[in-house]
Protein backbone atom coordinates (compact mmCIF):
# COMPACT_ATOMS: atom_id res chain seq x y z
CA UNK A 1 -30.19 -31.37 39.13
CA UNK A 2 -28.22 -33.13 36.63
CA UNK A 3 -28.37 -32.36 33.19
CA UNK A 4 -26.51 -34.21 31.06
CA UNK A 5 -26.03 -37.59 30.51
CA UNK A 6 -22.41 -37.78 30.77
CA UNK A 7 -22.67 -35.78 34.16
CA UNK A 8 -25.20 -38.04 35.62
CA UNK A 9 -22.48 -40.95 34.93
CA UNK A 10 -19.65 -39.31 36.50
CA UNK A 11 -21.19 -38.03 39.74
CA UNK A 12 -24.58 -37.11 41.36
CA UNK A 13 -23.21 -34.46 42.97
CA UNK A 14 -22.23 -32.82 40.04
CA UNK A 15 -23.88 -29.88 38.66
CA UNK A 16 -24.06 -29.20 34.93
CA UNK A 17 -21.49 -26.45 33.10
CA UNK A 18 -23.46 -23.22 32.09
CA UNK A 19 -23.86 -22.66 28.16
CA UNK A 20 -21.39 -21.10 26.75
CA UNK A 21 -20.79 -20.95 23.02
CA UNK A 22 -23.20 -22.46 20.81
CA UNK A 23 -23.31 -25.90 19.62
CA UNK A 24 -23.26 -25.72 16.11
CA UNK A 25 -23.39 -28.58 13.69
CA UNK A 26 -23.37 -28.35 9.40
CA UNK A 27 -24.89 -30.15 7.60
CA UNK A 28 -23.03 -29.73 4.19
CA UNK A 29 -25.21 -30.30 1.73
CA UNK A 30 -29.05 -30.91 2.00
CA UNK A 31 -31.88 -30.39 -0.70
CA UNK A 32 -35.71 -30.45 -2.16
CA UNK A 33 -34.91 -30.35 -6.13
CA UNK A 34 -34.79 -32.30 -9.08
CA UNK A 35 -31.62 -33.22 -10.38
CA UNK A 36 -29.94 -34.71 -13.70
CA UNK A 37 -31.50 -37.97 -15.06
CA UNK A 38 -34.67 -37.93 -13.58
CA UNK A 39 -33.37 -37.57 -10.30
CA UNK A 40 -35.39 -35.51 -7.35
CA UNK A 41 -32.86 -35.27 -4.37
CA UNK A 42 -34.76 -34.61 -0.63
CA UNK A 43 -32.88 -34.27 2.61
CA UNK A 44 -34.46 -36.52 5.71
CA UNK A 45 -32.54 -34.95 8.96
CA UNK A 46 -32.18 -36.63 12.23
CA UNK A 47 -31.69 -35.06 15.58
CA UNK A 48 -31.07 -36.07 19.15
CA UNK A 49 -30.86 -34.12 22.43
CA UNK A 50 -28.66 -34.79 24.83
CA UNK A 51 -30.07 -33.26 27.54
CA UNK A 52 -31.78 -35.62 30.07
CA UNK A 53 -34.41 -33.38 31.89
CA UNK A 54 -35.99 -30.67 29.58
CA UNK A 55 -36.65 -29.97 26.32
CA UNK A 56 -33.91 -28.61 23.82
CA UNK A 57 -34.39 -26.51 21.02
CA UNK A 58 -31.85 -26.01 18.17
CA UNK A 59 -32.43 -23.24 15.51
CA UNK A 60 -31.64 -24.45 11.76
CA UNK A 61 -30.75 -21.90 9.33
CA UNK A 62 -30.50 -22.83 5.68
CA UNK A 63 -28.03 -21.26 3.48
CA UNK A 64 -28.90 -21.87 -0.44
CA UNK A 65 -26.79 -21.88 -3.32
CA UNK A 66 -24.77 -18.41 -3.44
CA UNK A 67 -26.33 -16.88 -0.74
CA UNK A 68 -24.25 -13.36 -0.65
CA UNK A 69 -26.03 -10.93 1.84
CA UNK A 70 -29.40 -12.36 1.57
CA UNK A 71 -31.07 -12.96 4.44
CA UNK A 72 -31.12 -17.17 5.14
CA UNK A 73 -34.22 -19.15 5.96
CA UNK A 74 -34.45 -20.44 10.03
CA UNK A 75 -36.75 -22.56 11.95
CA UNK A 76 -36.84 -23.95 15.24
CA UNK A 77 -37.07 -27.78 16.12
CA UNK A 78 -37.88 -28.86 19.79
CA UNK A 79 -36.16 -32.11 21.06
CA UNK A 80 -37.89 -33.94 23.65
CA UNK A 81 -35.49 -34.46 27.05
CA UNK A 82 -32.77 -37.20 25.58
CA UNK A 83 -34.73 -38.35 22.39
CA UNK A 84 -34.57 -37.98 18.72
CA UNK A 85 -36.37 -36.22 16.57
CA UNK A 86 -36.82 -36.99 12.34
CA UNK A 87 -37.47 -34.36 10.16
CA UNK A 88 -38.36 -35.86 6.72
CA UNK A 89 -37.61 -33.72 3.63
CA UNK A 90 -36.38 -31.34 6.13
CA UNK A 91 -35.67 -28.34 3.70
CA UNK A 92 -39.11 -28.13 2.22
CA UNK A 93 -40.86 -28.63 5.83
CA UNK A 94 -38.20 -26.75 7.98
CA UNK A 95 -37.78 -23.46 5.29
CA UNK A 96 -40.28 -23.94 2.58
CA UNK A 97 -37.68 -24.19 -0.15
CA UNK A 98 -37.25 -26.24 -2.99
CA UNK A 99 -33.23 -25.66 -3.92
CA UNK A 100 -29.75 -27.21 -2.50
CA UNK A 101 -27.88 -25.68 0.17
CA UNK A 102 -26.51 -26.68 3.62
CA UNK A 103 -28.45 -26.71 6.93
CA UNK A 104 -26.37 -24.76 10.24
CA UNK A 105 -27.84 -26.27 13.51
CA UNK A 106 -27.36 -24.50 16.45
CA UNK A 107 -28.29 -25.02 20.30
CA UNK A 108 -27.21 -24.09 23.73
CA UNK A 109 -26.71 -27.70 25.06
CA UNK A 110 -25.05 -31.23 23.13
CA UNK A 111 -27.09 -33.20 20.13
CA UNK A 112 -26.43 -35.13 17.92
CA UNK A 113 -27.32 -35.17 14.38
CA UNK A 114 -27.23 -36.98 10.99
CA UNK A 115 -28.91 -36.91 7.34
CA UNK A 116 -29.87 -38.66 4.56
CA UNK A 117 -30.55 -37.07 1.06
CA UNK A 118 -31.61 -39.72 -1.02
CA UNK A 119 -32.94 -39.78 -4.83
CA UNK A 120 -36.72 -40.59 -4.71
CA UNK A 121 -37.70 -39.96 -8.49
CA UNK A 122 -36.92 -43.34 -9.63
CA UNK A 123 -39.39 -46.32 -9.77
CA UNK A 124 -37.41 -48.46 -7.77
CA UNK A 125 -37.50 -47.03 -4.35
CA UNK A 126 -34.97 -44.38 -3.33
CA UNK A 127 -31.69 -44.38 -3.13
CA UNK A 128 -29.32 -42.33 -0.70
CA UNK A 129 -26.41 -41.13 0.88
CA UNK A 130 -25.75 -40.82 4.40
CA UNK A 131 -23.93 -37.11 5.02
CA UNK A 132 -23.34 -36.29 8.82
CA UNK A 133 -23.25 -33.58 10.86
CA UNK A 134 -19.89 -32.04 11.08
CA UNK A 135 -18.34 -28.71 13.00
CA UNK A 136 -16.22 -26.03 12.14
CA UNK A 137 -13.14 -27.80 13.88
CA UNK A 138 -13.71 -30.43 11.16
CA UNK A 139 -12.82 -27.74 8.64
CA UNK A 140 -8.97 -28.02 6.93
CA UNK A 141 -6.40 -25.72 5.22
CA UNK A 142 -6.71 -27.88 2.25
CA UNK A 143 -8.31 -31.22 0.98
CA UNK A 144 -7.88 -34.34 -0.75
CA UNK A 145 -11.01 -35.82 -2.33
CA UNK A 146 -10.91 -39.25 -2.96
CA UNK A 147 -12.96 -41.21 -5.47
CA UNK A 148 -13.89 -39.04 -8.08
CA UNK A 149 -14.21 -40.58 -11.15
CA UNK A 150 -15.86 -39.29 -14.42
CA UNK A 151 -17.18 -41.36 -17.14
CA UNK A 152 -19.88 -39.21 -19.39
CA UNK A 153 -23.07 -40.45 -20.86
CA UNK A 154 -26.30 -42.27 -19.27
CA UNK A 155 -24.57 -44.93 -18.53
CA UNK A 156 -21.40 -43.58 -16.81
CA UNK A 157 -20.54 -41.92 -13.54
CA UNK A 158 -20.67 -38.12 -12.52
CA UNK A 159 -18.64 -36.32 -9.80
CA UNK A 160 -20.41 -33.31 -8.08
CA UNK A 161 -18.18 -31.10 -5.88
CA UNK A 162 -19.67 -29.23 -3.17
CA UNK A 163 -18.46 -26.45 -1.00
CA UNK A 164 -19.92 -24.93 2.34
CA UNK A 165 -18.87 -21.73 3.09
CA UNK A 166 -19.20 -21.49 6.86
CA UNK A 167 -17.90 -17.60 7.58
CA UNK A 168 -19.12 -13.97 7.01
CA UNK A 169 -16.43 -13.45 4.23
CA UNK A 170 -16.56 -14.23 0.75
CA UNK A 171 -14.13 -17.33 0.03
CA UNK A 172 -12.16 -18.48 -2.77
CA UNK A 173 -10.86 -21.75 -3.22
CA UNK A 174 -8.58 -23.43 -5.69
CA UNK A 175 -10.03 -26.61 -7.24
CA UNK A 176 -6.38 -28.89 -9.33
CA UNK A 177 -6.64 -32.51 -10.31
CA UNK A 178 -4.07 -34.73 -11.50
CA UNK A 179 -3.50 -37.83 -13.27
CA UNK A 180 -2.69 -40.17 -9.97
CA UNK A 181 0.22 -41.91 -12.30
CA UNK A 182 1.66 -39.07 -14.47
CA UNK A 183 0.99 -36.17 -11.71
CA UNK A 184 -0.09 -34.33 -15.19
CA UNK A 185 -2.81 -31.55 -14.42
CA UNK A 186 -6.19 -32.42 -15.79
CA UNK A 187 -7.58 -29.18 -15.21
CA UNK A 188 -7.94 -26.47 -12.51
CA UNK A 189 -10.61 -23.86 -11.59
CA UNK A 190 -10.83 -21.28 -8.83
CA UNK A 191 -14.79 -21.44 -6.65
CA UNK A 192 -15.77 -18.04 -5.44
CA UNK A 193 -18.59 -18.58 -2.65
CA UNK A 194 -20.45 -15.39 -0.96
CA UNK A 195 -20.72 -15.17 2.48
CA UNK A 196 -22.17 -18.54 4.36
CA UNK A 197 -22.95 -19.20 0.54
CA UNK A 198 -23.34 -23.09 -1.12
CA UNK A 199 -21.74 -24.66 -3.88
CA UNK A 200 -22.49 -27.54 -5.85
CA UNK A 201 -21.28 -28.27 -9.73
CA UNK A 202 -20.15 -31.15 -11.90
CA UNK A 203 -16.67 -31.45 -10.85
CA UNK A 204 -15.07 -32.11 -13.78
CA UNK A 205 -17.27 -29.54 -15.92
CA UNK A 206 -15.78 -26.95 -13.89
CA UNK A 207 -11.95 -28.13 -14.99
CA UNK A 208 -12.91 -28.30 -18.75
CA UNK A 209 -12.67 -32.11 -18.53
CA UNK A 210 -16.59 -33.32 -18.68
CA UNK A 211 -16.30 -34.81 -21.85
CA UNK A 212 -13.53 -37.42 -20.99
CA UNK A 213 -13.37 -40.52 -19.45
CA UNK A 214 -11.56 -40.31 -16.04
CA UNK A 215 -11.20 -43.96 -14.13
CA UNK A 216 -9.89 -42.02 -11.10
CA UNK A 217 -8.42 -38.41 -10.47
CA UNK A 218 -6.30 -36.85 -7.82
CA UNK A 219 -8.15 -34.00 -6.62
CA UNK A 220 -7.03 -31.12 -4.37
CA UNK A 221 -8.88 -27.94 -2.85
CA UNK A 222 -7.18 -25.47 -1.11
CA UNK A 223 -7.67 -22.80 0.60
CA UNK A 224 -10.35 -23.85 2.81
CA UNK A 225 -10.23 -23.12 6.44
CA UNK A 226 -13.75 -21.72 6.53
CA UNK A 227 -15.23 -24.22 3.88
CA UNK A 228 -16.48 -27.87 4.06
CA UNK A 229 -15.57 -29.79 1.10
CA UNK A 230 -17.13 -32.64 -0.28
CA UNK A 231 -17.32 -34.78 -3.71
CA UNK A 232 -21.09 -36.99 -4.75
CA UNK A 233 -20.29 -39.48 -7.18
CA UNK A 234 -23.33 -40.77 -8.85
CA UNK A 235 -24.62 -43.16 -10.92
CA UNK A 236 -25.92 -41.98 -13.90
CA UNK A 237 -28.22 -45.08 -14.51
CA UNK A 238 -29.72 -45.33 -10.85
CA UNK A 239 -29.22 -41.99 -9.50
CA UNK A 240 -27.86 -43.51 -6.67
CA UNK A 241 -25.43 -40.83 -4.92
CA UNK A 242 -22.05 -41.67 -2.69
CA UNK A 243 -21.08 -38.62 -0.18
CA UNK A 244 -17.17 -38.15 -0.14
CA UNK A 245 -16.00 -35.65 2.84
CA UNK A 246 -12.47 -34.63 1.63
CA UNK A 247 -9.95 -35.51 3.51
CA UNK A 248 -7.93 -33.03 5.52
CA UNK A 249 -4.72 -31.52 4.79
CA UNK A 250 -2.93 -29.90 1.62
CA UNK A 251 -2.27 -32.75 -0.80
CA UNK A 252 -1.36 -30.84 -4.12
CA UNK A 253 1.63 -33.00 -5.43
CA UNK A 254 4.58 -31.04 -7.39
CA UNK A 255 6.53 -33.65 -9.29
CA UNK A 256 9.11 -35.21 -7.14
CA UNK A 257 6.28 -35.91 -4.07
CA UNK A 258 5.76 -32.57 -1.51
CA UNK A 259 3.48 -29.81 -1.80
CA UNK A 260 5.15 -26.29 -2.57
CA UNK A 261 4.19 -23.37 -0.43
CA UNK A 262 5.14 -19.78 -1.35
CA UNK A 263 5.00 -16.37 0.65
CA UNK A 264 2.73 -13.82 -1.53
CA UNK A 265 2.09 -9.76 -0.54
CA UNK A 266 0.69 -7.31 -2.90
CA UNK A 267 1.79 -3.24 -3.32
CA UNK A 268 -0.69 -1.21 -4.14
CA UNK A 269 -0.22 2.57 -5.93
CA UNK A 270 -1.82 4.72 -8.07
CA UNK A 271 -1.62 8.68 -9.69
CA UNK A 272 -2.96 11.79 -8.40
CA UNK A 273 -6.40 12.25 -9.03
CA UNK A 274 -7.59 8.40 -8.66
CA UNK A 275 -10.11 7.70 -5.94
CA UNK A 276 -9.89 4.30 -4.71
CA UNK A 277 -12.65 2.90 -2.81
CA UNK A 278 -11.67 -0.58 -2.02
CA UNK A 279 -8.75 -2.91 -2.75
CA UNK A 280 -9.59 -6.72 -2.45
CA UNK A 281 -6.44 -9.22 -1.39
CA UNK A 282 -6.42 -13.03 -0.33
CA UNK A 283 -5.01 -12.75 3.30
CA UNK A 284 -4.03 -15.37 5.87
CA UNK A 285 -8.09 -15.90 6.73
CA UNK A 286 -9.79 -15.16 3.42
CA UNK A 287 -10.32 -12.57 1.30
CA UNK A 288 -10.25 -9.20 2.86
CA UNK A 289 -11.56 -5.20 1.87
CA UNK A 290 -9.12 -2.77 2.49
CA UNK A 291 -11.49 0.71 2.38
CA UNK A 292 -9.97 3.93 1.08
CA UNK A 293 -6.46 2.41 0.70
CA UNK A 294 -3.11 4.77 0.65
CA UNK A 295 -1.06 4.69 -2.67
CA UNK A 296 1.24 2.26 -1.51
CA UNK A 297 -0.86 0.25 0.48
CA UNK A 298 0.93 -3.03 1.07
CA UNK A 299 -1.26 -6.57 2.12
CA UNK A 300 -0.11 -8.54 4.56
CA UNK A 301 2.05 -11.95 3.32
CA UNK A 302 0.15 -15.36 2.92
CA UNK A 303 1.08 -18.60 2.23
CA UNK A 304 -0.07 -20.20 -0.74
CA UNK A 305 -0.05 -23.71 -2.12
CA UNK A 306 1.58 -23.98 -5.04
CA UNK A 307 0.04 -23.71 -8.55
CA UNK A 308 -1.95 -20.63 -7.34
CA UNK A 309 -3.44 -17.72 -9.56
CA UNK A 310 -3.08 -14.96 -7.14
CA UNK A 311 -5.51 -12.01 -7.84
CA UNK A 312 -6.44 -8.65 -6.29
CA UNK A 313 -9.20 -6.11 -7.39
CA UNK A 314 -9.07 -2.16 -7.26
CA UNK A 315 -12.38 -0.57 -6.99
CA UNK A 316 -12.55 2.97 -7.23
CA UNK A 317 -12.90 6.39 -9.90
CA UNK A 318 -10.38 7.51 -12.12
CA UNK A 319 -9.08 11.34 -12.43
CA UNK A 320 -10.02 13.65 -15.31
CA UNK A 321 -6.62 13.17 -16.86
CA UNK A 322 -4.80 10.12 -17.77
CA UNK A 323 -4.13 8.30 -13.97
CA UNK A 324 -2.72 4.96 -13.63
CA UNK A 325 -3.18 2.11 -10.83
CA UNK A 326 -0.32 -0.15 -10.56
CA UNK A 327 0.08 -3.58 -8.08
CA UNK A 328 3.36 -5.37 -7.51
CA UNK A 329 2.47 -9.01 -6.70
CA UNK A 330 5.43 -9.94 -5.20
CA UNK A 331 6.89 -13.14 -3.86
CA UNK A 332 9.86 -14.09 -1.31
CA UNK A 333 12.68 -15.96 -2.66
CA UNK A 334 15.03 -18.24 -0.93
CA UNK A 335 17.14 -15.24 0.61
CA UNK A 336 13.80 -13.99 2.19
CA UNK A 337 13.64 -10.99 -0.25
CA UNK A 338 10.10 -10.10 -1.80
CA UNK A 339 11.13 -9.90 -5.51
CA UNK A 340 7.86 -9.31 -8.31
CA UNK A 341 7.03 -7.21 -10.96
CA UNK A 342 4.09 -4.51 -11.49
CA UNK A 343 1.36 -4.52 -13.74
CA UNK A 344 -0.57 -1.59 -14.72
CA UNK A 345 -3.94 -0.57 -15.84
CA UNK A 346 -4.06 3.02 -16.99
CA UNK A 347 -7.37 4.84 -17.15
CA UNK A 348 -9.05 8.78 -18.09
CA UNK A 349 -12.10 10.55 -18.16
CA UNK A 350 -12.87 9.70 -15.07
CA UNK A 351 -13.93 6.37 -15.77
CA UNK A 352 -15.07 3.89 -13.27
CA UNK A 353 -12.27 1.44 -12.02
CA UNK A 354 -12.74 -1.94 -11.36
CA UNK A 355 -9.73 -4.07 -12.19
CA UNK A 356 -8.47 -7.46 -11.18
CA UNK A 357 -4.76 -8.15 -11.00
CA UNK A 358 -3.35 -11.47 -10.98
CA UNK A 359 -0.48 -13.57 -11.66
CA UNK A 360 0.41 -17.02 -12.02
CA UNK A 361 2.66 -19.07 -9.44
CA UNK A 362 3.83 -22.66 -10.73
C-alpha cells in the first residue's frame, strides 16, 4: 500500500518509510485575549495531512506565557486521509484558554500547517496576520528583526517581540538595538524564558525606549538556538498586526561592520563551611545546573556575541562563621590565555546564598 503522496508519484512499487521521529511543527505565537486599544487577538489554525489512505492525528500542546514546570494544555485533532482541517479560534476550542502562547504540533506522518491570528474587536471586520508553521531546524544562533519601528500614542505604531522557547531548559537571550545610521545603542535587555515557556512584550518598553519616536531600529537577539524569534508591528489606530520572523544569523554590528565574538568560562570557589547546592552558567546549549559543585568548579568555555552581560548564580548555605564565595569570569585574549578578575560575595550566620555574578563584555 502506498502511503504518501510523494511515494505514490515516484513508484507503485514502493512501500512507505516507517515513522521515525516525530513531525513537529510551532506555531510561534497563537492567542484568545484582548489586547491594547481595544484589540481581542484569536488564533484560526489550519492543518493538512499528508497521508493518502488513513486518517492522521497530530497532538497540539499549548505552551502559555512563562510556562516553567507547569504542566501544558494538549488535544488531539484527526485529519481526514490527504485533507485539511480548520480549527477556528483554535486556543480557546483546542485547550480552553483564554491567554497567548505558542501551539507545538506533533504527528507520526507529514502535514502541513498554517495560522492566522487576527484582531476581531474592531467594528470594521478583523484584521490579521498570517504566522506559519515552522520547525526546530528553522531555529538560529542569533537574529536580525527587521521592521520594527516605534512611534507612541493612538495614533502611532507599536513593536511586540515574541520569543518561543522550544527546549526543556530555561533560556536567556540578549535583546540590542541600534540606530541603523549611527550604530549608537538604543537600548538593550536580557529575556529569561522557563522551560518550553512564551514571551511576548512591547519591544521597545523592554529597552527603556517606549516613549520615543523610532522610524526604524536595528534589532538583534542572540543567543537563540532553542528559541523562535519574532517582532508584531501594529497599528495602533486599526489594530491591524504584521508578523516579522527574524531573520537568521548573528547580526550585532560593532562599529567598523563585523560582529565580535569572545570565549567566556567561569571559576567557581568558596570557604570551608559553605554548602553549595547549585551553580547556574550559560554554556554552549543554554543555561545549565551544575549540582553540588567542587570549590573550584570551572564551566565549560562559550562563545558569546559581543556586548554580552555574562552572569552566573550560586545557590547554596553559608557556614556559621564568616565564608566567602568567589567567581572568576574570565575571558581569552588574543594569545589564547583566559585572563579575568574575581568578584566576591562574603556571607555569616549561616545565611542563605543566592547570588548572581556578572560582568560586562563590550
Amino acid at each position: 500500500m502506498c502511503r504518501y503522496i510523494f511515494a505514490c508519484l515516484a513508484t507503485l512499487a514502493m512501500i512507505s518509510p516507517a515513522a521515525s521521529a516525530l513531525e513537529t511543527r510551532w506555531i510561534p505565537a497563537a492567542a484568545s485575549n484582548p489586547g491594547l486599544h481595544g484589540t481581542f487577538w484569536s488564533t484560526d489554525l489550519w492543518l493538512h495531512s499528508q497521508v493518502i489512505d488513513t486518517e492522521l492525528v497530530v497532538t497540539a500542546t499549548f505552551f502559555a506565557e512563562q510556562l516553567g514546570t507547569a504542566e501544558p494544555e494538549q488535544a488531539t485533532i484527526t485529519l481526514p486521509p490527504y485533507a485539511p482541517v480548520e480549527i477556528t479560534d483554535a486556543v480557546a476550542t483546542l485547550f480552553g484558554e483564554n491567554r497567548p502562547g505558542s501551539i507545538r504540533l506533533e504527528a507520526q506522518y507529514p502535514f502541513f500547517a498554517q495560522s492566522r491570528t487576527s484582531n476581531t474587536g474592531g467594528e470594521s471586520g478583523s484584521y490579521g496576520q498570517g504566522i506559519p508553521a515552522f520547525t526546530t531546524q528553522d531555529t538560529s544562533e542569533g537574529y536580525t528583526l527587521l521592521g520594527a519601528a516605534n512611534r507612541p500614542g493612538a495614533d502611532g505604531t507599536r513593536t511586540n517581540l515574541g520569543i518561543a522557547n522550544t527546549s526543556s531548559a530555561t533560556q536567556t537571550v540578549l535583546v540590542i538595538a541600534r540606530d541603523p545610521d549611527t550604530l549608537e545603542e538604543i537600548g538593550s535587555a536580557s529575556v529569561e524564558i522557563g522551560p518550553y515557556g512564551w514571551f511576548q512584550d512591547d519591544l521597545f518598553e523592554i529597552l527603556g525606549a517606549g516613549d520615543q519616536n523610532i522610524e526604524l531600529a536595528d534589532v538583534s537577539v542572540f543567543p537563540a538556538a532553542f528559541n523562535m524569534v519574532y517582532i508584531s508591528r501594529v497599528d495602533n489606530r486599526s489594530g491591524d498586526g504584521t508578523f516579522i520572523y527574524g531573520s537568521s544569523g548573528p547580526s550585532v554590528r560593532a562599529a567598523g561592520g563585523e560582529p565580535r565574538w569572545l570565549w567566556v568560562r567561569a571559576i567557581l570557589t568558596y570557604d570551608e563551611g559553605v554548602t553549595l547546592d547549585w551553580f547556574k552558567f550559560w554554556g554552549p546549549n543554554g543555561w545549565y545546573w551544575a549540582r553540588y559543585p567542587s570549590s573550584g568548579y570551572t564551566t565549560d568555555p562559550v562563545q558569546v556575541q559581543l556586548p554580552m552581560n555574562y552572569c552566573v548564580k550560586a545557590i547554596g548555605q553559608a557556614g556559621a562563621i564568616l565564608t566567602m564565595v568567589r567567581v572568576s569570569i574570565q575571558e581569552k585574549d588574543q594569545d589564547g590565555n583566559w585572563v579575568g578578575g574575581r568578584v566576591g560575595y562574603g556571607t555569616n550566620s549561616r545565611n542563605a546564598i543566592d547570588q548572581e555574578f556578572c560582568k560586562q563584555f563590550d
